[in-house]
N, C-alpha and C. Protein backbone atom coordinates (compact mmCIF):
# COMPACT_ATOMS: atom_id res chain seq x y z
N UNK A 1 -12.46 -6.46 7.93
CA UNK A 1 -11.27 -6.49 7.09
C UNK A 1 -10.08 -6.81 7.97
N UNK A 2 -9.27 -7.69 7.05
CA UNK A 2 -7.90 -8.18 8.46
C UNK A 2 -6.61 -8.29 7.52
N UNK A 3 -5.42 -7.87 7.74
CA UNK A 3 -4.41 -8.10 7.35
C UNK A 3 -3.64 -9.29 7.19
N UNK A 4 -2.88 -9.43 6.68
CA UNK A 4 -2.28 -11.02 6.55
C UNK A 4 -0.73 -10.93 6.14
N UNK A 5 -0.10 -11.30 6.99
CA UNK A 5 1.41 -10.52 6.54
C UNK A 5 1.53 -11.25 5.14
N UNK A 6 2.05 -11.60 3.94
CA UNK A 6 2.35 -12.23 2.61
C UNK A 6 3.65 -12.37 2.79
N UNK A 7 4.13 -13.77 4.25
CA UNK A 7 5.42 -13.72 4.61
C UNK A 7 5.45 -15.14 5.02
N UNK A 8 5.76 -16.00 4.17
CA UNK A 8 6.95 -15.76 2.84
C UNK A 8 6.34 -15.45 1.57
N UNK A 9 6.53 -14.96 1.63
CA UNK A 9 6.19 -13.80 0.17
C UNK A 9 5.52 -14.76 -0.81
N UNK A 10 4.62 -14.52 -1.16
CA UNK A 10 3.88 -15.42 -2.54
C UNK A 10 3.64 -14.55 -3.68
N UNK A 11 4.15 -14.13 -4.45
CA UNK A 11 3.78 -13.18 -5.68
C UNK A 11 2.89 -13.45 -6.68
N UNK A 12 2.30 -14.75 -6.50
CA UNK A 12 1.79 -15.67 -7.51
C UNK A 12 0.46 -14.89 -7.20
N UNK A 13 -0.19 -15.12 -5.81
CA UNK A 13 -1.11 -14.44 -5.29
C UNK A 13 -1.53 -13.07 -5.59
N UNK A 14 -0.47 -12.22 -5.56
CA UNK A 14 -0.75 -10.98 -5.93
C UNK A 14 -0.91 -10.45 -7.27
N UNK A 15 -0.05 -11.54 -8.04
CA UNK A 15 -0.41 -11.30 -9.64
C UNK A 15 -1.74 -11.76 -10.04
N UNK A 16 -2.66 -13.67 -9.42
CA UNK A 16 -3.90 -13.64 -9.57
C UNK A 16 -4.76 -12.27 -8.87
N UNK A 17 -4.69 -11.43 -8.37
CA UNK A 17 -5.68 -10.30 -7.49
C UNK A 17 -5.46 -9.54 -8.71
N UNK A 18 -4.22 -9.00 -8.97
CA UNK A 18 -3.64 -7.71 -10.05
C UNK A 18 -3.57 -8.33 -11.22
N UNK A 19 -4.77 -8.59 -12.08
CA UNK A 19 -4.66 -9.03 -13.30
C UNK A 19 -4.91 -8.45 -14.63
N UNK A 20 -5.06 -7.02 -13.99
CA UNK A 20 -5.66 -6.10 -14.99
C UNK A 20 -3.94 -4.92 -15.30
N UNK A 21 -3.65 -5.00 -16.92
CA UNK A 21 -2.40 -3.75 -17.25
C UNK A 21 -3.23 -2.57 -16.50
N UNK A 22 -4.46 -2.32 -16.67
CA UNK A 22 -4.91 -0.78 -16.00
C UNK A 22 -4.33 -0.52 -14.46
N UNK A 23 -5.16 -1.61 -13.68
CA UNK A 23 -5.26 -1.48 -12.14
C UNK A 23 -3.27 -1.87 -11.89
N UNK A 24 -2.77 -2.56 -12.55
CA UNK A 24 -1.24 -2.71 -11.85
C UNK A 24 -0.55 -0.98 -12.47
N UNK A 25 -0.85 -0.59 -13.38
CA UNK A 25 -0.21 0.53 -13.93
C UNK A 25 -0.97 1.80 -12.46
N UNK A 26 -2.42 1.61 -12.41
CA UNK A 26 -3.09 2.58 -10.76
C UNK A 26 -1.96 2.06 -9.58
N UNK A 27 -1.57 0.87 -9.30
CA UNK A 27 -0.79 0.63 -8.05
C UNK A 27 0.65 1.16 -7.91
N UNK A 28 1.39 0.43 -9.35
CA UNK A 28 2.77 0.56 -9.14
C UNK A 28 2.47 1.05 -10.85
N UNK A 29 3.12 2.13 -11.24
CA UNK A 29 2.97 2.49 -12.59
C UNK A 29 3.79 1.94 -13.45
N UNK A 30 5.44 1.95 -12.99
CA UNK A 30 6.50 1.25 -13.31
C UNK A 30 6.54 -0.05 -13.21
N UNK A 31 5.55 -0.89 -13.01
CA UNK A 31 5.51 -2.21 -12.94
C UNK A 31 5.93 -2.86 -14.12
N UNK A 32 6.08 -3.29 -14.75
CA UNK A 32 5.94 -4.24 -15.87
C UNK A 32 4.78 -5.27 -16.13
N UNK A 33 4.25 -5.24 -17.27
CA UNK A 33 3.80 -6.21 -17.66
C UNK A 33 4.15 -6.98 -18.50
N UNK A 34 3.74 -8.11 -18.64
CA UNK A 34 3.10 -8.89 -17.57
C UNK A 34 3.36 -8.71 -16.37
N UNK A 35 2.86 -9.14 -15.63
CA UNK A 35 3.54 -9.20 -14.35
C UNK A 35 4.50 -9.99 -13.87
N UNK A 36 5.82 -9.35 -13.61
CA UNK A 36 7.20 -9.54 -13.46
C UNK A 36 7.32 -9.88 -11.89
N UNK A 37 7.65 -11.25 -11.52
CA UNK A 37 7.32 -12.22 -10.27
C UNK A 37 8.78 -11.20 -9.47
N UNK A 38 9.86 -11.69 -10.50
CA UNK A 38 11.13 -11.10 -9.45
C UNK A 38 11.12 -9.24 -9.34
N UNK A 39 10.71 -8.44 -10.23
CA UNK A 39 10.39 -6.97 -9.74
C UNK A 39 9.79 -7.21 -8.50
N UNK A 40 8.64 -7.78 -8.26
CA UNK A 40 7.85 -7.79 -6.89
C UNK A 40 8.75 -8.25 -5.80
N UNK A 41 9.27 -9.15 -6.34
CA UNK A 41 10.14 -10.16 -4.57
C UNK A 41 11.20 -9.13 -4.68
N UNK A 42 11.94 -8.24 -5.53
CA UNK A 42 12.70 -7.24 -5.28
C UNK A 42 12.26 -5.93 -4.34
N UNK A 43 10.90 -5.59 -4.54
CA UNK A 43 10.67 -4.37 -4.21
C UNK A 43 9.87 -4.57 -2.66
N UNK A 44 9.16 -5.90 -2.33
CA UNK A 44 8.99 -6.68 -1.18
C UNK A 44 9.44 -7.38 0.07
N UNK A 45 10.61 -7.16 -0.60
CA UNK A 45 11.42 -8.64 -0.23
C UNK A 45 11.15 -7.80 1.52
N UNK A 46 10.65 -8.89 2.29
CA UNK A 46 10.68 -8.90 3.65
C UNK A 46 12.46 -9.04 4.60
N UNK A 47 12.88 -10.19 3.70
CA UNK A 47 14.71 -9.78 4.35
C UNK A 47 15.16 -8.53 4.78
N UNK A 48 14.45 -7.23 3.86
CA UNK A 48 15.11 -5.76 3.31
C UNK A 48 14.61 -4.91 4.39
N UNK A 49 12.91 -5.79 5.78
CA UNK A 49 12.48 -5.10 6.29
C UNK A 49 10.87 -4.83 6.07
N UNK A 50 10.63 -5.06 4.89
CA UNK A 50 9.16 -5.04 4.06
C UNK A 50 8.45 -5.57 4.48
N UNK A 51 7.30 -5.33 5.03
CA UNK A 51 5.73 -5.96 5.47
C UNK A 51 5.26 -6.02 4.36
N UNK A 52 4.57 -7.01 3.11
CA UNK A 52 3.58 -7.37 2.56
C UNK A 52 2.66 -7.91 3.11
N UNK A 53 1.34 -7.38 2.63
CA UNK A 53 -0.25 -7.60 3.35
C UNK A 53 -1.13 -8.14 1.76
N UNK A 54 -1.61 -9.21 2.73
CA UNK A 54 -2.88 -9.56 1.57
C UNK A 54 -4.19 -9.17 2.51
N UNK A 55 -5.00 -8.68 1.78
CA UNK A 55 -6.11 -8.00 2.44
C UNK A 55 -7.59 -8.73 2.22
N UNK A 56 -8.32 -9.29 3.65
CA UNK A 56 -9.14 -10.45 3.71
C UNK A 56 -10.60 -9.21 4.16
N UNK A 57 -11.58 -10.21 3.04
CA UNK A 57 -12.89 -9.93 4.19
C UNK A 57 -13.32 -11.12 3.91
N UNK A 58 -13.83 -11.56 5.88
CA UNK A 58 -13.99 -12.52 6.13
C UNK A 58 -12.68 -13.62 5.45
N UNK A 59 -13.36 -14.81 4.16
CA UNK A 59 -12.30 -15.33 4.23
C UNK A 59 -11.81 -14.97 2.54
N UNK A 60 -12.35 -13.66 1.80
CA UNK A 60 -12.17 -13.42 0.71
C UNK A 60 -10.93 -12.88 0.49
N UNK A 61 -9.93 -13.24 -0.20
CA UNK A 61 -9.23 -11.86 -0.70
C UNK A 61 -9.18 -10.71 -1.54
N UNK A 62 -9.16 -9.66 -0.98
CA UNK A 62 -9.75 -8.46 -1.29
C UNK A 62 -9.01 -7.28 -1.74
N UNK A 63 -7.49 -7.57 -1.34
CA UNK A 63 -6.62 -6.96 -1.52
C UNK A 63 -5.25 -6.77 -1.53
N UNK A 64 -4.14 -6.06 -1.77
CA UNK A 64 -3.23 -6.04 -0.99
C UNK A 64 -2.53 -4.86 -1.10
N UNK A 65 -1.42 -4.68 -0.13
CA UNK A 65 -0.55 -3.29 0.39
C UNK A 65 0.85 -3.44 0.85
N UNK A 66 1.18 -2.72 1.27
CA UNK A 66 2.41 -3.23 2.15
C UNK A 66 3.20 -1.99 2.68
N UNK A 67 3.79 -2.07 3.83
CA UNK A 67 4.56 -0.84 4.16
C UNK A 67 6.54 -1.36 4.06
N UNK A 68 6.97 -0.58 3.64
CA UNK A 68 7.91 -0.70 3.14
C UNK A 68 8.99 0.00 3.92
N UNK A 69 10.09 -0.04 4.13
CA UNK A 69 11.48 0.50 5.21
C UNK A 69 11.64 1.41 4.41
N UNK A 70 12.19 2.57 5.10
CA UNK A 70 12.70 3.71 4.53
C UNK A 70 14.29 3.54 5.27
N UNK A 71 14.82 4.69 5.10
CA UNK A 71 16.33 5.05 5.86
C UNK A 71 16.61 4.91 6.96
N UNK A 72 15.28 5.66 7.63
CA UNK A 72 14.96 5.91 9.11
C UNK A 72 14.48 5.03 9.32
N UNK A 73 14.46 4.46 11.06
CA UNK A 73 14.27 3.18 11.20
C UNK A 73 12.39 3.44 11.99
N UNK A 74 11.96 4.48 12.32
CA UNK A 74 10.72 4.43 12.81
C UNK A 74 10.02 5.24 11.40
N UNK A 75 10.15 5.09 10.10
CA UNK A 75 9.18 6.10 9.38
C UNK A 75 9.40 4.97 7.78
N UNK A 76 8.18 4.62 7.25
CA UNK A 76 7.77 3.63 6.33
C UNK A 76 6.75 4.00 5.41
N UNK A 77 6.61 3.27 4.29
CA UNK A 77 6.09 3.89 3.12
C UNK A 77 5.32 3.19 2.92
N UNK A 78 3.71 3.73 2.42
CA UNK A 78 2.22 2.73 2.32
C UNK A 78 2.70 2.29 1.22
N UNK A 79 2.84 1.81 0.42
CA UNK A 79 2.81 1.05 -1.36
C UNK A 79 2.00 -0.34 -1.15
N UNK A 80 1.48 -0.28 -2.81
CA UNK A 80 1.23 -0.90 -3.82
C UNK A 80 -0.32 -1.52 -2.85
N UNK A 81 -1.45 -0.32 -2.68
CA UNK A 81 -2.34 0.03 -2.46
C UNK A 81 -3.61 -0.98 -3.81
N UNK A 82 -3.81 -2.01 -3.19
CA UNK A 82 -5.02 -2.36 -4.28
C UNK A 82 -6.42 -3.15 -3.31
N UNK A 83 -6.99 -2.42 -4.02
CA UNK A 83 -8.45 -3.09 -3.54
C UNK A 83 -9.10 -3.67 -4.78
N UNK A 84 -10.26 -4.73 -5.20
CA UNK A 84 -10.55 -4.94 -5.97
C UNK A 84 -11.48 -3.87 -6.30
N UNK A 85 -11.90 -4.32 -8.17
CA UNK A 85 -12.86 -3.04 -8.31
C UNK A 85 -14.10 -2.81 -8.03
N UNK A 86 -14.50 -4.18 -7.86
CA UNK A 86 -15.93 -3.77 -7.11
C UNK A 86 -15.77 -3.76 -5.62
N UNK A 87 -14.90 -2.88 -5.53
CA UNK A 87 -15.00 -2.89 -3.65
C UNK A 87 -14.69 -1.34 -3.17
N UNK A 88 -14.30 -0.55 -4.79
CA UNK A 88 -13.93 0.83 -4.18
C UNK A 88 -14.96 2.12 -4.68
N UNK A 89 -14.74 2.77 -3.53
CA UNK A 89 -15.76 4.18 -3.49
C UNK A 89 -16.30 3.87 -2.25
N UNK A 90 -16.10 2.54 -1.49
CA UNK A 90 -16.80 2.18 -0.32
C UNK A 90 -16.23 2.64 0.82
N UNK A 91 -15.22 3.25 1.33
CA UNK A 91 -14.72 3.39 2.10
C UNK A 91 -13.88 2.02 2.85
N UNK A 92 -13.73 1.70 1.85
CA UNK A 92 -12.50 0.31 2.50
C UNK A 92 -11.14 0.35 2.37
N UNK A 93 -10.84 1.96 1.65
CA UNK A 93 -9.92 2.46 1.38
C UNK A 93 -9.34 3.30 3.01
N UNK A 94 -10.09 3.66 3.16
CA UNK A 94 -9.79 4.06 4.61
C UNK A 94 -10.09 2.83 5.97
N UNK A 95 -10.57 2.21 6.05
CA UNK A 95 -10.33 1.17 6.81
C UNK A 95 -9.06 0.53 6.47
N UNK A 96 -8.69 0.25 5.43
CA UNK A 96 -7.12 -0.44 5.14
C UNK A 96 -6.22 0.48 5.30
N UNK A 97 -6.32 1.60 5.54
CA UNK A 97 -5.48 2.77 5.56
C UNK A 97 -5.01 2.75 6.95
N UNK A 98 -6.40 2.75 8.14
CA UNK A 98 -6.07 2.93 9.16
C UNK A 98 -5.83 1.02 9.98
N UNK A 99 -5.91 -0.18 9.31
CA UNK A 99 -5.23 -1.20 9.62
C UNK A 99 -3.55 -1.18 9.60
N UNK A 100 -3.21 -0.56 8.63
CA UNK A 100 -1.70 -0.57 8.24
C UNK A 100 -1.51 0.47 9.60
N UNK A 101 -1.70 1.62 9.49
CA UNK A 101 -1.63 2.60 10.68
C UNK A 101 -1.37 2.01 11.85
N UNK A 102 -2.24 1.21 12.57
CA UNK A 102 -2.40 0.40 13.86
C UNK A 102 -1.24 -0.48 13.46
N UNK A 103 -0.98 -1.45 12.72
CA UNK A 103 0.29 -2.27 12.03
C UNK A 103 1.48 -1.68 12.58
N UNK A 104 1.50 -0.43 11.48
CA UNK A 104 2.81 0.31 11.44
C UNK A 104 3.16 0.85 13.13
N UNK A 105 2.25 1.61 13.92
CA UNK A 105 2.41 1.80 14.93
C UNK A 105 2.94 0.76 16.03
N UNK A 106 1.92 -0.72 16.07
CA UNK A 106 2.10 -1.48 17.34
C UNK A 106 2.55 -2.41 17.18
N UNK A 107 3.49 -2.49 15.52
CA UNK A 107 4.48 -3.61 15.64
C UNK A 107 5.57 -2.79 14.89
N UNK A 108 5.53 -1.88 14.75
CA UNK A 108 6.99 -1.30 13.43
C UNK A 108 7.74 -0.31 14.79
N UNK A 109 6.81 0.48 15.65
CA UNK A 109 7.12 1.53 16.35
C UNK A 109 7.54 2.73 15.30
N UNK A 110 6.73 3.05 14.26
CA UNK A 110 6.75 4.06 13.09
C UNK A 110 5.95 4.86 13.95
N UNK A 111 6.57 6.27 13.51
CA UNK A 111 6.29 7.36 14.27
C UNK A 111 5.63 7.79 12.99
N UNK A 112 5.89 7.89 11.66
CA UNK A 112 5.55 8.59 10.54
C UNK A 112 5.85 7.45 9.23
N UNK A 113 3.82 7.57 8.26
CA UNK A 113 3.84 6.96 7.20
C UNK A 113 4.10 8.22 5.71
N UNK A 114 4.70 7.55 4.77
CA UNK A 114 4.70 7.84 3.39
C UNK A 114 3.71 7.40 2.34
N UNK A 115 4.00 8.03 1.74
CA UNK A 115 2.92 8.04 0.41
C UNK A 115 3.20 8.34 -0.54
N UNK A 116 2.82 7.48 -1.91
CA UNK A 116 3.02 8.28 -3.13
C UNK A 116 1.65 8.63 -3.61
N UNK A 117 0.88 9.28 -4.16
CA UNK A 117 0.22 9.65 -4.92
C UNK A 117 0.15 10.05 -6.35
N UNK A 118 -0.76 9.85 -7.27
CA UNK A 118 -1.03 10.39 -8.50
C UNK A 118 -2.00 10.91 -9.11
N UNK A 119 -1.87 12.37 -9.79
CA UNK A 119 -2.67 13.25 -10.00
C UNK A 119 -3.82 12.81 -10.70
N UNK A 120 -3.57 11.14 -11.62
CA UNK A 120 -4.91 11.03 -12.64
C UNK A 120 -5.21 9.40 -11.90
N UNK A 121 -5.00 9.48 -10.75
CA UNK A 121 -5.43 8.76 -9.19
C UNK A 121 -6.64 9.58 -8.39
N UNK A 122 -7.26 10.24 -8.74
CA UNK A 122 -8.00 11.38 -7.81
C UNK A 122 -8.94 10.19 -6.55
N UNK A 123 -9.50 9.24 -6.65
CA UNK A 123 -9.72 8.16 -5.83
C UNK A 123 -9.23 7.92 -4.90
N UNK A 124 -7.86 7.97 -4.92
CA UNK A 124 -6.65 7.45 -4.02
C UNK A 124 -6.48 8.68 -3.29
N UNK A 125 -6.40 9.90 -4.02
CA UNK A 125 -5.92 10.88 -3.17
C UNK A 125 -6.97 11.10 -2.46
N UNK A 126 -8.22 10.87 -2.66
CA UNK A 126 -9.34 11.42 -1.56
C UNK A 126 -9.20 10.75 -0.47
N UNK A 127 -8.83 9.83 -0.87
CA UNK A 127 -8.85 8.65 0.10
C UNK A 127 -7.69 8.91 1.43
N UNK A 128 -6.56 9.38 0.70
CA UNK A 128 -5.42 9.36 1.68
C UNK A 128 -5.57 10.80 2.51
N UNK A 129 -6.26 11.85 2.01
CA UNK A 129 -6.54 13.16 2.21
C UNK A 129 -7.31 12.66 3.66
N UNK A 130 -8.31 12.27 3.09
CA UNK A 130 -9.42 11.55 4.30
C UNK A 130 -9.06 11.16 5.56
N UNK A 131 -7.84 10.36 5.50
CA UNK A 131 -7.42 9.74 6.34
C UNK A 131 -6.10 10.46 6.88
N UNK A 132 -5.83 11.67 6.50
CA UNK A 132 -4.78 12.67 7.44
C UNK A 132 -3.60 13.07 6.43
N UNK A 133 -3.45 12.39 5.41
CA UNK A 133 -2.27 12.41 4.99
C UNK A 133 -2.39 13.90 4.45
N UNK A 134 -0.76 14.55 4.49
CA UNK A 134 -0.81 15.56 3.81
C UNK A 134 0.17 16.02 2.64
N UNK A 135 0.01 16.73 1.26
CA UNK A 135 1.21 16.45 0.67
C UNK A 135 2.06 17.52 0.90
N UNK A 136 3.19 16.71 0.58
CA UNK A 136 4.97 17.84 1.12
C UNK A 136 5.66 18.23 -0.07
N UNK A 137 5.13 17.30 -1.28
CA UNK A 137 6.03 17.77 -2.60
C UNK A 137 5.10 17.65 -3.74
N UNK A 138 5.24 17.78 -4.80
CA UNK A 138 4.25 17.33 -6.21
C UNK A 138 5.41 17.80 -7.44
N UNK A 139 5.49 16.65 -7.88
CA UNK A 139 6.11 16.95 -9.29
C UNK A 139 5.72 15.72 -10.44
N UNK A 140 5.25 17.24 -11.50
CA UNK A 140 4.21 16.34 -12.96
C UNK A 140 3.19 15.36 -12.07
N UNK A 141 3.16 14.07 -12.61
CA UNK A 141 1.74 13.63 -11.71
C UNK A 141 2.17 13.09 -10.46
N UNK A 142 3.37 12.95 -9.73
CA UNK A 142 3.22 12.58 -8.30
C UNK A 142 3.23 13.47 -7.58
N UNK A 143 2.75 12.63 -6.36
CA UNK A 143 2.24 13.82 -4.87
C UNK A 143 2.81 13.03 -4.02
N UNK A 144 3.72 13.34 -3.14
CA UNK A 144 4.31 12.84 -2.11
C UNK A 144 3.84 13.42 -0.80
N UNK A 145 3.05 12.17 0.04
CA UNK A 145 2.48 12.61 0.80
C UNK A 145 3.07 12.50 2.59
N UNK A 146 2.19 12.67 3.69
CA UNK A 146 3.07 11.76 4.89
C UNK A 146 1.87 12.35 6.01
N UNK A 147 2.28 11.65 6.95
CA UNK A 147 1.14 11.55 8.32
C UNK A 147 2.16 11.21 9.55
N UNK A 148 2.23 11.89 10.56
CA UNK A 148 2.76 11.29 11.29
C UNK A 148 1.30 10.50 12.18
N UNK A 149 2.37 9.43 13.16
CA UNK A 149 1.44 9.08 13.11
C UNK A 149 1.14 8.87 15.37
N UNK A 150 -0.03 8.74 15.53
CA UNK A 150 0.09 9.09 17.47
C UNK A 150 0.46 7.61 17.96
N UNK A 151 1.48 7.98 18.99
CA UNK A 151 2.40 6.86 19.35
C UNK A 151 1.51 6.88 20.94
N UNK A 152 1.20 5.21 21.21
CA UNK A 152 0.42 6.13 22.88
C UNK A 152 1.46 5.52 23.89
């Protein structure tokens, strides 16, 4: 599995991967559908700081993610987490977890990732649980999670 920065941003791409109201409502809940090209280049936009990732195996695309700027200039937020559906329960959820990780670390110099979570997500949360994250807040169905992360 290999990352691919989505820079200059192609949204076209990410709307053919995310073509399902279910799976875009699992990623970004507030999304709109159809799928709304300028919400995405708004909430992406790389100018702002934003890494978008399209996610390859071999030469398939398989996915995508992206870590996103926060306030602080070493601490960034996992979003808009999608794998296709025949690809999850496999643990490729944690391999993409810990690509962004290595990402965020040896090109962002992020000391600490974010997370959102959702309670009728239980998939996702195993997933992020798995991989270190821990949650700091929960209100109604979100879980706000975080990891710092080892700087060597």
């Amino acid at each position: 599995m290999r990352l691919v920065e989505n820079i200059p941003l192609d949204t076209k791409v990410i709307a053919s991967l995310i073509s399902d109201r279910e799976d875009l409502h699992l990623v970004w809940p507030v999304a709109k559908w159809p799928f709304d090209h300028d919400q995405w280049r708004e909430v992406l936009d790389p100018d702002a700081g934003n890494k978008p990732f399209l996610v390859y195996e071999g030469k398939q695309l398989i996915g995508h993610a992206a870590l996103r700027k926060t306030e602080e200039s070493d601490v960034y937020t996992v979003s808009y987490l999608y794998l296709l559906p025949r690809l999850r329960s496999q643990g490729l959820g944690e391999t993409l977890i810990g690509l962004l990780e290595q990402y965020a670390t040896e090109n962002l110099s992020a000391r600490k990732l974010l997370l959102v979570a959702r309670t009728y997500n239980p998939m996702a949360l195993k997933c992020y649980t798995k991989c270190g994250f821990q949650e700091y807040s929960r209100e109604e169905t979100l879980i706000r999670m975080s990891k710092m992360l080892q700087i060597e």
